[in-house]
C-alpha atoms as a PDB file:
ATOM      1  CA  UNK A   1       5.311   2.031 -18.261  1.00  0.00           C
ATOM      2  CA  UNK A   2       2.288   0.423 -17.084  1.00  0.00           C
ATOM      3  CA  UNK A   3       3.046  -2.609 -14.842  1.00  0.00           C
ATOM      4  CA  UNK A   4      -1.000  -3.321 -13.463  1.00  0.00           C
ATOM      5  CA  UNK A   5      -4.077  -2.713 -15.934  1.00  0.00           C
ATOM      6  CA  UNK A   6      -7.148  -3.452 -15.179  1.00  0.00           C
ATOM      7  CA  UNK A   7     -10.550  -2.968 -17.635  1.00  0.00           C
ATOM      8  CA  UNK A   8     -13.882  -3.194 -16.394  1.00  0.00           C
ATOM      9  CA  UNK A   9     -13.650  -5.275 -14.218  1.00  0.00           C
ATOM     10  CA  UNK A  10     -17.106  -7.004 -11.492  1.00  0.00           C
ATOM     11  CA  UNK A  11     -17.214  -9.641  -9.381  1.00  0.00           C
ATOM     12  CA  UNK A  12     -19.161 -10.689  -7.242  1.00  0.00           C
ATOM     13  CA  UNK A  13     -20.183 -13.324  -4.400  1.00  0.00           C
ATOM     14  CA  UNK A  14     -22.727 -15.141  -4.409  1.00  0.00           C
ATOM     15  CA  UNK A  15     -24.624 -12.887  -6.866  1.00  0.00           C
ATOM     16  CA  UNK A  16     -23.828 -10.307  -4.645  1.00  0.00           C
ATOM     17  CA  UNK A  17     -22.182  -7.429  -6.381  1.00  0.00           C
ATOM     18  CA  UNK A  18     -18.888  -6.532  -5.077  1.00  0.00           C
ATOM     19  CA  UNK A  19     -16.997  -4.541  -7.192  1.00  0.00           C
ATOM     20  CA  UNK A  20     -18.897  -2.844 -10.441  1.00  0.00           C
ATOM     21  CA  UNK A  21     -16.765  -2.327 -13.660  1.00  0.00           C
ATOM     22  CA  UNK A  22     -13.583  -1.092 -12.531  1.00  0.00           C
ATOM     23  CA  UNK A  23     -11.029   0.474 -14.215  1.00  0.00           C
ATOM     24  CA  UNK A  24      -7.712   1.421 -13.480  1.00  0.00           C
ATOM     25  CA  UNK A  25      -3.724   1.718 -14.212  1.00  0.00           C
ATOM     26  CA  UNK A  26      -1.060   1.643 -12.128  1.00  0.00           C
ATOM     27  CA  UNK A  27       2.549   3.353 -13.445  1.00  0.00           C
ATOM     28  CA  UNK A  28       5.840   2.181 -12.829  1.00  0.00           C
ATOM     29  CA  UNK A  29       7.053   3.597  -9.123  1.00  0.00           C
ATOM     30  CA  UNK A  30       3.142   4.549  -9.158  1.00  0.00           C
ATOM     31  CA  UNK A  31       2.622   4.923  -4.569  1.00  0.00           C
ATOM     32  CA  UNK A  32      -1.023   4.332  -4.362  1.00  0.00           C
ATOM     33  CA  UNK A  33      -2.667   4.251  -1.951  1.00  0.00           C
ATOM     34  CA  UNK A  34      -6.203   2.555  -2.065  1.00  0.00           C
ATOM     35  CA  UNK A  35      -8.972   3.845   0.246  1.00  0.00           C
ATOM     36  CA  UNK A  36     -12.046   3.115   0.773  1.00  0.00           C
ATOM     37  CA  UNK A  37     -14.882   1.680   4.069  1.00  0.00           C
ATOM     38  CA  UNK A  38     -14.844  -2.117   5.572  1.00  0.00           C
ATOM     39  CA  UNK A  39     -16.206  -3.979   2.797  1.00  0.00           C
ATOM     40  CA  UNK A  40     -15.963  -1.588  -0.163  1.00  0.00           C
ATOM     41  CA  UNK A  41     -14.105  -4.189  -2.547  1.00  0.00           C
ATOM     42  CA  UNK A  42     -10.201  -3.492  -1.426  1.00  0.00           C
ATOM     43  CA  UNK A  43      -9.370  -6.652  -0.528  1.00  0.00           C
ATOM     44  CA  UNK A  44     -11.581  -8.919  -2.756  1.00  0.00           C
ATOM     45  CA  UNK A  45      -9.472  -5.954  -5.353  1.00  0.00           C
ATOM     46  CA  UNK A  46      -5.909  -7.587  -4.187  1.00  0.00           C
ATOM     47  CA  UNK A  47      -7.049 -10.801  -4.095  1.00  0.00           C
ATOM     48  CA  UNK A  48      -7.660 -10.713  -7.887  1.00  0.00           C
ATOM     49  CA  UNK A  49      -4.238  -8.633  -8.971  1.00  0.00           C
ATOM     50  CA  UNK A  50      -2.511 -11.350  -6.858  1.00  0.00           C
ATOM     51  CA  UNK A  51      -4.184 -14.283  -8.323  1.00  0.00           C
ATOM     52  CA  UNK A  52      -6.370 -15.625  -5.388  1.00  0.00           C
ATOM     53  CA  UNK A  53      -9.651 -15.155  -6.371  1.00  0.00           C
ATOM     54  CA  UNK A  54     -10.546 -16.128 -10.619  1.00  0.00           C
ATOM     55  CA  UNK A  55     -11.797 -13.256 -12.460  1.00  0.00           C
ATOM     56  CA  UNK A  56     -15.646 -13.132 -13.136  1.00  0.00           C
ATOM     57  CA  UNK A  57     -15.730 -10.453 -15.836  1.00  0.00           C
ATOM     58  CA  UNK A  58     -13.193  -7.778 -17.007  1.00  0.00           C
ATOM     59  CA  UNK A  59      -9.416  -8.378 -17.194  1.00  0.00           C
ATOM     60  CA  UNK A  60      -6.398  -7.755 -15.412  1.00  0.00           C
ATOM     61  CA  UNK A  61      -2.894  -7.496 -16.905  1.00  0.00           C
ATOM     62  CA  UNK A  62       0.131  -7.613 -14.261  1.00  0.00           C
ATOM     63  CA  UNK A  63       3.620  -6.398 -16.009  1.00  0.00           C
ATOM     64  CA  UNK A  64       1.873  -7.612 -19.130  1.00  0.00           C
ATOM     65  CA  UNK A  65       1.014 -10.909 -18.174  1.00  0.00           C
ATOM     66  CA  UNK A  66      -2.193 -12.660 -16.534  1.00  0.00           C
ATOM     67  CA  UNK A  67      -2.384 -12.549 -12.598  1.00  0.00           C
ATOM     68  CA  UNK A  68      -1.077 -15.584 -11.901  1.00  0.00           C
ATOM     69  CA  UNK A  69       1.986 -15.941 -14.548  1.00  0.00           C
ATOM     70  CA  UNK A  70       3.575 -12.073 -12.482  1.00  0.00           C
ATOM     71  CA  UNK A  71       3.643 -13.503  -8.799  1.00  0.00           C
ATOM     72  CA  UNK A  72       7.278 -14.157  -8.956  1.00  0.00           C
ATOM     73  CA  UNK A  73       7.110  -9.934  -9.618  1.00  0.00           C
ATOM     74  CA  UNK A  74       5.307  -9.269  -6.828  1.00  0.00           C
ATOM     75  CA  UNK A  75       6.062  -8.754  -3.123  1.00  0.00           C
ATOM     76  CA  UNK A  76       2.835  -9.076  -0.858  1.00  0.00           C
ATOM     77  CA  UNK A  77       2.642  -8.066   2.769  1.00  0.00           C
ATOM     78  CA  UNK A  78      -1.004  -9.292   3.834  1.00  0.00           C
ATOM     79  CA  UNK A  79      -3.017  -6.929   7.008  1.00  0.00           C
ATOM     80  CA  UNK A  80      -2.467 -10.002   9.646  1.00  0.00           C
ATOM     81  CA  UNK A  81       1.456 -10.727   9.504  1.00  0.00           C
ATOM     82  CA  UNK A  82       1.420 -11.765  13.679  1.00  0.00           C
ATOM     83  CA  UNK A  83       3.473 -14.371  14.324  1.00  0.00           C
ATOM     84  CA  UNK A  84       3.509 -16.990  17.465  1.00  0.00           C
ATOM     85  CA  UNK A  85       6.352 -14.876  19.481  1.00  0.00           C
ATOM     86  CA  UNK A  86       6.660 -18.277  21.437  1.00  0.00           C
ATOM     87  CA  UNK A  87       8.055 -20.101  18.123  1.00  0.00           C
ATOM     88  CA  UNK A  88      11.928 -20.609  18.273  1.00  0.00           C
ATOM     89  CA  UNK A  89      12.682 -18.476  14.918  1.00  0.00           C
ATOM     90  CA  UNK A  90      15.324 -16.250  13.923  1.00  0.00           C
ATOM     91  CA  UNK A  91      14.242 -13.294  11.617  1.00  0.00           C
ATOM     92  CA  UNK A  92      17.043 -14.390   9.337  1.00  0.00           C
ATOM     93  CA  UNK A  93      14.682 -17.659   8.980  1.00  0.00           C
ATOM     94  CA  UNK A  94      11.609 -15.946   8.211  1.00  0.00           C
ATOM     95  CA  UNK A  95      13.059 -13.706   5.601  1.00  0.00           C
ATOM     96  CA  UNK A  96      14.279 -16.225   3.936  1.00  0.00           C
ATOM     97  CA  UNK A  97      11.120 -18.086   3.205  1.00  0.00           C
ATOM     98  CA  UNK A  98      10.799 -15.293   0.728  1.00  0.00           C
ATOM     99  CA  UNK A  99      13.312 -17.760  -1.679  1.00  0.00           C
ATOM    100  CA  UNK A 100       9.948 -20.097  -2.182  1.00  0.00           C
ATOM    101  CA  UNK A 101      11.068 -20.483  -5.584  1.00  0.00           C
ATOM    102  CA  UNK A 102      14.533 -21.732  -4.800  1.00  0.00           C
ATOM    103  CA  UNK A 103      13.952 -23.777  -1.581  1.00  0.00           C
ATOM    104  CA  UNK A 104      15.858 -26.648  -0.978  1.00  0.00           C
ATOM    105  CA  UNK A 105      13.754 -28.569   1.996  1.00  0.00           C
ATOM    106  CA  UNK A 106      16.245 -31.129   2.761  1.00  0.00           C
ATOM    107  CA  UNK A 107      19.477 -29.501   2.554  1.00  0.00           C
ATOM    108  CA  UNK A 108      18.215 -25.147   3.913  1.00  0.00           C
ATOM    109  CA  UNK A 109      19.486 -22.561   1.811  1.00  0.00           C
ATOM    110  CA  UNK A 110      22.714 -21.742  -0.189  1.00  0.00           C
ATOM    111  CA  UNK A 111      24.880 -18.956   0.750  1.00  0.00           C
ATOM    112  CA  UNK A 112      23.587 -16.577  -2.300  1.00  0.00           C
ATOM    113  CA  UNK A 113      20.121 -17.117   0.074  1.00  0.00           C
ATOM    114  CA  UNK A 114      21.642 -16.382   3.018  1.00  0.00           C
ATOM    115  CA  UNK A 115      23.610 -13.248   1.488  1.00  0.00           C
ATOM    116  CA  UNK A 116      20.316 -11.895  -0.314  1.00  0.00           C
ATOM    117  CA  UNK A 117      18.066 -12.312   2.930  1.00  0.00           C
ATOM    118  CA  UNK A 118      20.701 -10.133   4.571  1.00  0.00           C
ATOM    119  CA  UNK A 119      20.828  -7.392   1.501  1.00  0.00           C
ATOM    120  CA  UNK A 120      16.597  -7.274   2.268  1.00  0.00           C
ATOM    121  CA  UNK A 121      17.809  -6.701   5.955  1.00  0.00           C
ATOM    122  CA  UNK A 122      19.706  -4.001   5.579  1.00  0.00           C
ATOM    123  CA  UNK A 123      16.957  -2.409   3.253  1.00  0.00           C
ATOM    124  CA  UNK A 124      14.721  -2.340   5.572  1.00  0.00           C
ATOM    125  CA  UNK A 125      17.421  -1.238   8.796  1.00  0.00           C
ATOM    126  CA  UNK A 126      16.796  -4.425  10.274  1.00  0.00           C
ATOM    127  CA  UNK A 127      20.977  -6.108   9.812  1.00  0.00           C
ATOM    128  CA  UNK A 128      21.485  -6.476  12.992  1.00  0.00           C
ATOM    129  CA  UNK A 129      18.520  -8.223  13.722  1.00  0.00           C
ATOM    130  CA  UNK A 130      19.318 -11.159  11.872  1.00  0.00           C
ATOM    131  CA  UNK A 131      19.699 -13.473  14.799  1.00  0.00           C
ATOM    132  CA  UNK A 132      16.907 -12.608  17.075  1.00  0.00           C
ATOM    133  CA  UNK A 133      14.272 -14.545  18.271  1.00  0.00           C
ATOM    134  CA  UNK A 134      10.723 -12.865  15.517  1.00  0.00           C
ATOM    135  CA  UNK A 135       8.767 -13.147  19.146  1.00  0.00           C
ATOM    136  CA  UNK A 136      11.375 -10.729  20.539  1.00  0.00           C
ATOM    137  CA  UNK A 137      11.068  -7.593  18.195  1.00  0.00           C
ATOM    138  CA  UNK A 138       7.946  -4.673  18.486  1.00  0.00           C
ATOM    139  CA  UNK A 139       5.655  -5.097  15.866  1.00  0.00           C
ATOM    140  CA  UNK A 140       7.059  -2.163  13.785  1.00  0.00           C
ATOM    141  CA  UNK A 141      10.240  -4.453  13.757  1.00  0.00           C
ATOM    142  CA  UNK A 142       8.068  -7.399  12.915  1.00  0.00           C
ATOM    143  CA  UNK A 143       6.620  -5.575   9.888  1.00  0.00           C
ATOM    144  CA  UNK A 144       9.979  -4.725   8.941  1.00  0.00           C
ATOM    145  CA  UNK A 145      11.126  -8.339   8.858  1.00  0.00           C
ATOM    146  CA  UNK A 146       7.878  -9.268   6.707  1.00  0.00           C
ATOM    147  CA  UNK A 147       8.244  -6.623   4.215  1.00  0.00           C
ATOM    148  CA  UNK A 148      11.973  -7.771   3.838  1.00  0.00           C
ATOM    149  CA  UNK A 149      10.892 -11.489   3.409  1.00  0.00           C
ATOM    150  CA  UNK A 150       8.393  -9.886   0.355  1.00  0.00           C
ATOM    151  CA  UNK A 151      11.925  -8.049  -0.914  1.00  0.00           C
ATOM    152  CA  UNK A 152      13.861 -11.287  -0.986  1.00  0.00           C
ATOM    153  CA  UNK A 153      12.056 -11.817  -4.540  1.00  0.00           C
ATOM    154  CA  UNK A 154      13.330  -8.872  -6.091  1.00  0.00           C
ATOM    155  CA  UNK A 155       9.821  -7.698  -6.576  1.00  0.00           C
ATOM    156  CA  UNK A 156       8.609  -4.981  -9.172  1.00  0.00           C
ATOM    157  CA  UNK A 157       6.249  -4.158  -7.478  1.00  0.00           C
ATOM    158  CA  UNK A 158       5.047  -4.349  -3.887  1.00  0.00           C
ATOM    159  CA  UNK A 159       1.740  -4.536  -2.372  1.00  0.00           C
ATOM    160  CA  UNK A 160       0.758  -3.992   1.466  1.00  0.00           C
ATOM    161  CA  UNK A 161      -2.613  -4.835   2.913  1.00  0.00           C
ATOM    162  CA  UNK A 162      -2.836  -1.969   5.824  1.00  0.00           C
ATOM    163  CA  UNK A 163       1.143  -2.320   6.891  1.00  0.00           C
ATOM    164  CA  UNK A 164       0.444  -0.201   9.855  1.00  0.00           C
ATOM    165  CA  UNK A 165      -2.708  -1.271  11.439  1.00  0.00           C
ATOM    166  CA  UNK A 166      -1.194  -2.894  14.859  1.00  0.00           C
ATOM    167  CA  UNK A 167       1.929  -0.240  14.848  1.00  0.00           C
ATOM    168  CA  UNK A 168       2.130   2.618  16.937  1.00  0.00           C
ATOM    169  CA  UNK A 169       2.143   6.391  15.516  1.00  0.00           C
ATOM    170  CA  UNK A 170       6.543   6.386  15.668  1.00  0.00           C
ATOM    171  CA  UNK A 171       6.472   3.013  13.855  1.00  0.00           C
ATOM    172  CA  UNK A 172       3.745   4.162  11.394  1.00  0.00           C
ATOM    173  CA  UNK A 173       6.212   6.547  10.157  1.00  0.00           C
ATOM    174  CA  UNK A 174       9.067   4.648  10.141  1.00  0.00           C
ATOM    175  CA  UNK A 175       7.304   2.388   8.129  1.00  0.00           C
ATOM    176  CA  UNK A 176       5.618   4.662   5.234  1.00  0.00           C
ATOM    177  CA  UNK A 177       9.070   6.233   5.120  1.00  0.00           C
ATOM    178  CA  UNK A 178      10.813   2.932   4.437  1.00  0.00           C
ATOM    179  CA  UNK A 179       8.340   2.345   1.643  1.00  0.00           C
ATOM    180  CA  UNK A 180       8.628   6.123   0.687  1.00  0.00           C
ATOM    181  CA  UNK A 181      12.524   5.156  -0.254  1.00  0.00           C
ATOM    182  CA  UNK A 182      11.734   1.321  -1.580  1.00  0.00           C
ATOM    183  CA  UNK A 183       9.371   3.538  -4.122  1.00  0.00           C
ATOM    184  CA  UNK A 184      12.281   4.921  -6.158  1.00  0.00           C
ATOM    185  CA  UNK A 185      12.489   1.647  -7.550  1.00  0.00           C
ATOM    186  CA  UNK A 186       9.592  -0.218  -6.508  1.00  0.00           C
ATOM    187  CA  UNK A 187       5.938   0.749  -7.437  1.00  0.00           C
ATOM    188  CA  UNK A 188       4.508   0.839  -4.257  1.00  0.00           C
ATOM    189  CA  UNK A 189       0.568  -0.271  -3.565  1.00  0.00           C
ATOM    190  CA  UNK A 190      -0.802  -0.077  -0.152  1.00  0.00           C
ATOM    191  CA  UNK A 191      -4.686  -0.691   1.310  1.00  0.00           C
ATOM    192  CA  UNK A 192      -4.570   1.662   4.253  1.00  0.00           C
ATOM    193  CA  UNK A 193      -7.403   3.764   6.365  1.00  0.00           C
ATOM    194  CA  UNK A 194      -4.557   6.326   7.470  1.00  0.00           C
ATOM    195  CA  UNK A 195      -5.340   9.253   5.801  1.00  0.00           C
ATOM    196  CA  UNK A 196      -1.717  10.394   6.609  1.00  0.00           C
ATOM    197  CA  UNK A 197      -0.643   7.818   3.740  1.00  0.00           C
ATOM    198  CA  UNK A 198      -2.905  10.153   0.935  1.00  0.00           C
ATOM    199  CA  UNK A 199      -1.379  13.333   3.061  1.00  0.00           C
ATOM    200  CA  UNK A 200       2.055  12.493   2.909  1.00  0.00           C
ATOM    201  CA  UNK A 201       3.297   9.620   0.644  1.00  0.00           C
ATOM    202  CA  UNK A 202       0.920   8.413  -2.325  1.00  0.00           C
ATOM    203  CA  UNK A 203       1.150   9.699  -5.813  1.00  0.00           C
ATOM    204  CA  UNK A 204      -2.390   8.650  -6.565  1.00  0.00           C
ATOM    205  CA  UNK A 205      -5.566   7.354  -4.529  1.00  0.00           C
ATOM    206  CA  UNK A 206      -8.100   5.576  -5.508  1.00  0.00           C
ATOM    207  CA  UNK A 207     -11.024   5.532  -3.710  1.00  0.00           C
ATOM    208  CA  UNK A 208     -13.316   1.666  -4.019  1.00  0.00           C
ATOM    209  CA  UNK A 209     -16.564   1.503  -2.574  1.00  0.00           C
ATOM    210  CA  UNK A 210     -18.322  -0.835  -5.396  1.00  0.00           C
ATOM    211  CA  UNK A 211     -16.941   1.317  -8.250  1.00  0.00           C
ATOM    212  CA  UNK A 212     -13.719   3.006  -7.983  1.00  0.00           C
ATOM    213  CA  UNK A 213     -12.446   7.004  -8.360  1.00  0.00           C
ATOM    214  CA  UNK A 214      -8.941   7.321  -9.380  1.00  0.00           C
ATOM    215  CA  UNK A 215      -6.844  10.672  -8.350  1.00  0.00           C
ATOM    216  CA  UNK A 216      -3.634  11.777  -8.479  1.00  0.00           C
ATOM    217  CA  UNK A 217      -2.224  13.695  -5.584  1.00  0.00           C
ATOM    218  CA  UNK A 218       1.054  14.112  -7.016  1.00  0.00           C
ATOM    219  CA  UNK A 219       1.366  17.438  -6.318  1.00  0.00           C
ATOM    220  CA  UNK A 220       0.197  17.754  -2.813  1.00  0.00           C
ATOM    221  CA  UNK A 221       0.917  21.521  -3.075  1.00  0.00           C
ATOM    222  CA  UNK A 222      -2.052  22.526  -5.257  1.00  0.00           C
ATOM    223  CA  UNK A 223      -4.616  19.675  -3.819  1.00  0.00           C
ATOM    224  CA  UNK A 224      -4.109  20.189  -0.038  1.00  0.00           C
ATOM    225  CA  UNK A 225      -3.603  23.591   1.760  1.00  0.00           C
ATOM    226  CA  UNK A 226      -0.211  23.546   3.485  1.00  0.00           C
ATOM    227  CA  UNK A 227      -0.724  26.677   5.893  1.00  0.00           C
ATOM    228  CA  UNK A 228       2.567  27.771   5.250  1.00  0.00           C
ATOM    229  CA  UNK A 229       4.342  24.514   6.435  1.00  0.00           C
ATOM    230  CA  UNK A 230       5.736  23.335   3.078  1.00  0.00           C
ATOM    231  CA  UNK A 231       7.086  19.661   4.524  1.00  0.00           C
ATOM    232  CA  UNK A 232       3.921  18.815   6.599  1.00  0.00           C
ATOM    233  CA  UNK A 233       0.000  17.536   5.987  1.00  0.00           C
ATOM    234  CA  UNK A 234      -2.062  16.449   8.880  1.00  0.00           C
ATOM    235  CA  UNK A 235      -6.008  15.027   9.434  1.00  0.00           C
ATOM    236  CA  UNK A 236      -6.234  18.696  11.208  1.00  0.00           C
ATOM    237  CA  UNK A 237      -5.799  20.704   8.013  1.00  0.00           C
ATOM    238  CA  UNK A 238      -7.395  18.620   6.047  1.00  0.00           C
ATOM    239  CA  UNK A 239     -10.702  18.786   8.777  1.00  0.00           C
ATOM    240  CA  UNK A 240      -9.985  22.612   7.999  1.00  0.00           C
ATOM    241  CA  UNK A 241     -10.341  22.807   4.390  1.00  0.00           C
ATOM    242  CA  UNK A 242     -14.016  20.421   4.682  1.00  0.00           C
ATOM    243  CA  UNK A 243     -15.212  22.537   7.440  1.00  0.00           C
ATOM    244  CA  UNK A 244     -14.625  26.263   6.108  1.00  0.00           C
ATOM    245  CA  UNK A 245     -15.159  27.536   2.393  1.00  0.00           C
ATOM    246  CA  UNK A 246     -12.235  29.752   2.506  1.00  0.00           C
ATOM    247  CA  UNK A 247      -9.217  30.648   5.035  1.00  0.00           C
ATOM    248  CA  UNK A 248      -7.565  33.132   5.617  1.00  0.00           C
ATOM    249  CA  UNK A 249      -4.015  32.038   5.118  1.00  0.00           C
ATOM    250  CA  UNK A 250      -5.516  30.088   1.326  1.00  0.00           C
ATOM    251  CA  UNK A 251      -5.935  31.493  -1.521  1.00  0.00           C
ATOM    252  CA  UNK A 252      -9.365  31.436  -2.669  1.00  0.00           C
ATOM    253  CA  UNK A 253     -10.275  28.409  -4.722  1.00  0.00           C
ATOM    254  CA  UNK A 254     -13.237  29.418  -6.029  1.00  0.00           C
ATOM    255  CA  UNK A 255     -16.719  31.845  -6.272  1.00  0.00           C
ATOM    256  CA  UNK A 256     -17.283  31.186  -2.260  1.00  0.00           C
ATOM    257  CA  UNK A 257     -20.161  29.633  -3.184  1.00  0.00           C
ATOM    258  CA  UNK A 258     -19.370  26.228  -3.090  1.00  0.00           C
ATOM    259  CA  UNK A 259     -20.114  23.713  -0.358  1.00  0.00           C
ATOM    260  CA  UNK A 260     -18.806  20.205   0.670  1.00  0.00           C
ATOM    261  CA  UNK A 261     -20.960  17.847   2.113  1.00  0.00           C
ATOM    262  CA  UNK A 262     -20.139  14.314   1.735  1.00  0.00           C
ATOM    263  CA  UNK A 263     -19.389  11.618   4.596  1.00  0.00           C
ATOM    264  CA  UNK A 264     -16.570  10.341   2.460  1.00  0.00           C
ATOM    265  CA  UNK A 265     -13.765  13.337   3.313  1.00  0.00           C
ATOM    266  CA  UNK A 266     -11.343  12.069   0.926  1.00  0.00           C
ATOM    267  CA  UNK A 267     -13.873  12.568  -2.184  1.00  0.00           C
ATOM    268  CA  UNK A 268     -14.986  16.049  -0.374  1.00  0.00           C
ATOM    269  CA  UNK A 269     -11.147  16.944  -1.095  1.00  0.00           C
ATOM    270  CA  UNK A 270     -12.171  16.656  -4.655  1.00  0.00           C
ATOM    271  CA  UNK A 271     -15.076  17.743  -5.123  1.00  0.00           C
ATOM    272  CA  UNK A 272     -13.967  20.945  -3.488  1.00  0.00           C
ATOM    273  CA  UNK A 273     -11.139  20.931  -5.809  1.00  0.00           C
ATOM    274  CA  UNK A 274     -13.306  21.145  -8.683  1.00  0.00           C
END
């Protein structure tokens, strides 16, 4: 089932091209991961799927509907999610501002609230956490908590603007593993530069600098050489496939003729692959 389609779709500010006739579909419990340098289109990309910014030219259809009629079907995690760690809040309180559609101002929330903001909790490993200050936790905690608030809608589908980008390398993990289990029943979209996300955890990639290349990486077997280690994909092999035509412990993968260069490493990947 398709839940996003979009068909050639530009925009642009100020007469300023920023993203030229896109195309692209994302699958139910899809993990993509979208790629791409500062000021490609990735963002001004979200912004339209979720709504923000009115389309110019093209369409986009969320879970069959227009942008803005799917938001109660989508869970967004934006890049800056830092939070005054001097404000008095418990993390139970911020997760439950995820309920914006059944907020009573006057009155807080009902215990079905309450008892779902836990359930996002415990998704996420962060139950016992209810009661703490938000300024007290690390920031992989913190990222937690925010990507449990997004979960208190019962989204179909979830979309992170880089989750990781203030983390440190155990929290990284910790984090694209947590989404790696929210994607059995979640489709999973996430604007990252850590190549260890296309390595590791994406399905599919696509790569927006202007125009956008789709791939799927599905089978990370056949598109990246695993050196024998079956359960592991770093930036090290992957600087070893670009730099050498062959290896010794690869099978060849073509004539030998072939060479990469490109300054974009994830297309080289491709390219190569061809």
């Amino acid at each position: 089932m398709t839940v996003i389609e979009i068909k050639n779709l530009t925009f642009a500010y100020d007469k300023e091209i920023i993203l030229d006739d896109i195309n692209l579909r994302v699958e139910e419990k899809e993990f993509l991961a979208i790629i791409g340098p500062n000021g490609g289109g990735k963002s001004t990309l979200l912004k339209l799927i979720l709504g923000i910014n009115p389309l110019q030219s093209g369409s986009i259809s969320v879970l069959g509907k227009e942008p803005s009629k799917s938001l109660s079907h989508i869970g967004y995690v934006p890049q800056n999610t830092n939070v005054n760690t001097d404000f008095p809040i418990k993390v139970i309180e911020v997760v439950m501002m995820g309920h914006v559609g059944t907020k009573r101002p006057l009155f807080g929330y009902g215990k079905e609230e309450i008892l779902c903001a836990m359930g996002a909790l415990e998704q996420v490993g962060m139950q016992d956490y209810a009661q703490r200050k938000i300024g007290s936790l690390s920031g992989g905690q913190r990222q937690r908590v925010m990507i449990a608030r997004a979960l208190c809608a019962h989204p179909k589908i979830l979309i992170l603007d880089e989750p990781t980008s203030s983390i440190d390398i155990s929290g990284q993990r910790s984090i694209y593993e947590l989404l790696k289990v929210l994607n059995e029943n979640i489709t999973i979209i996430v604007v990252s530069h850590d190549i260890s996300v296309i390595l590791e955890y994406a399905t599919s990639a696509a790569h927006i600098n202007k125009t956008l290349s789709y791939h799927d990486i599905s089978d990370k077997k056949h598109t990246f050489h695993t050196h024998g280690n079956e359960g592991h994909f770093c930036e090290v092999e992957l600087l070893q496939m670009l730099g050498a035509e062959s290896c010794d412990t690869c099978p060849s993968t073509g004539s030998g003729n072939e060479s990469v260069s490109v300054t974009d490493p994830v297309e080289a990947i491709w390219r190569e692959k061809k």
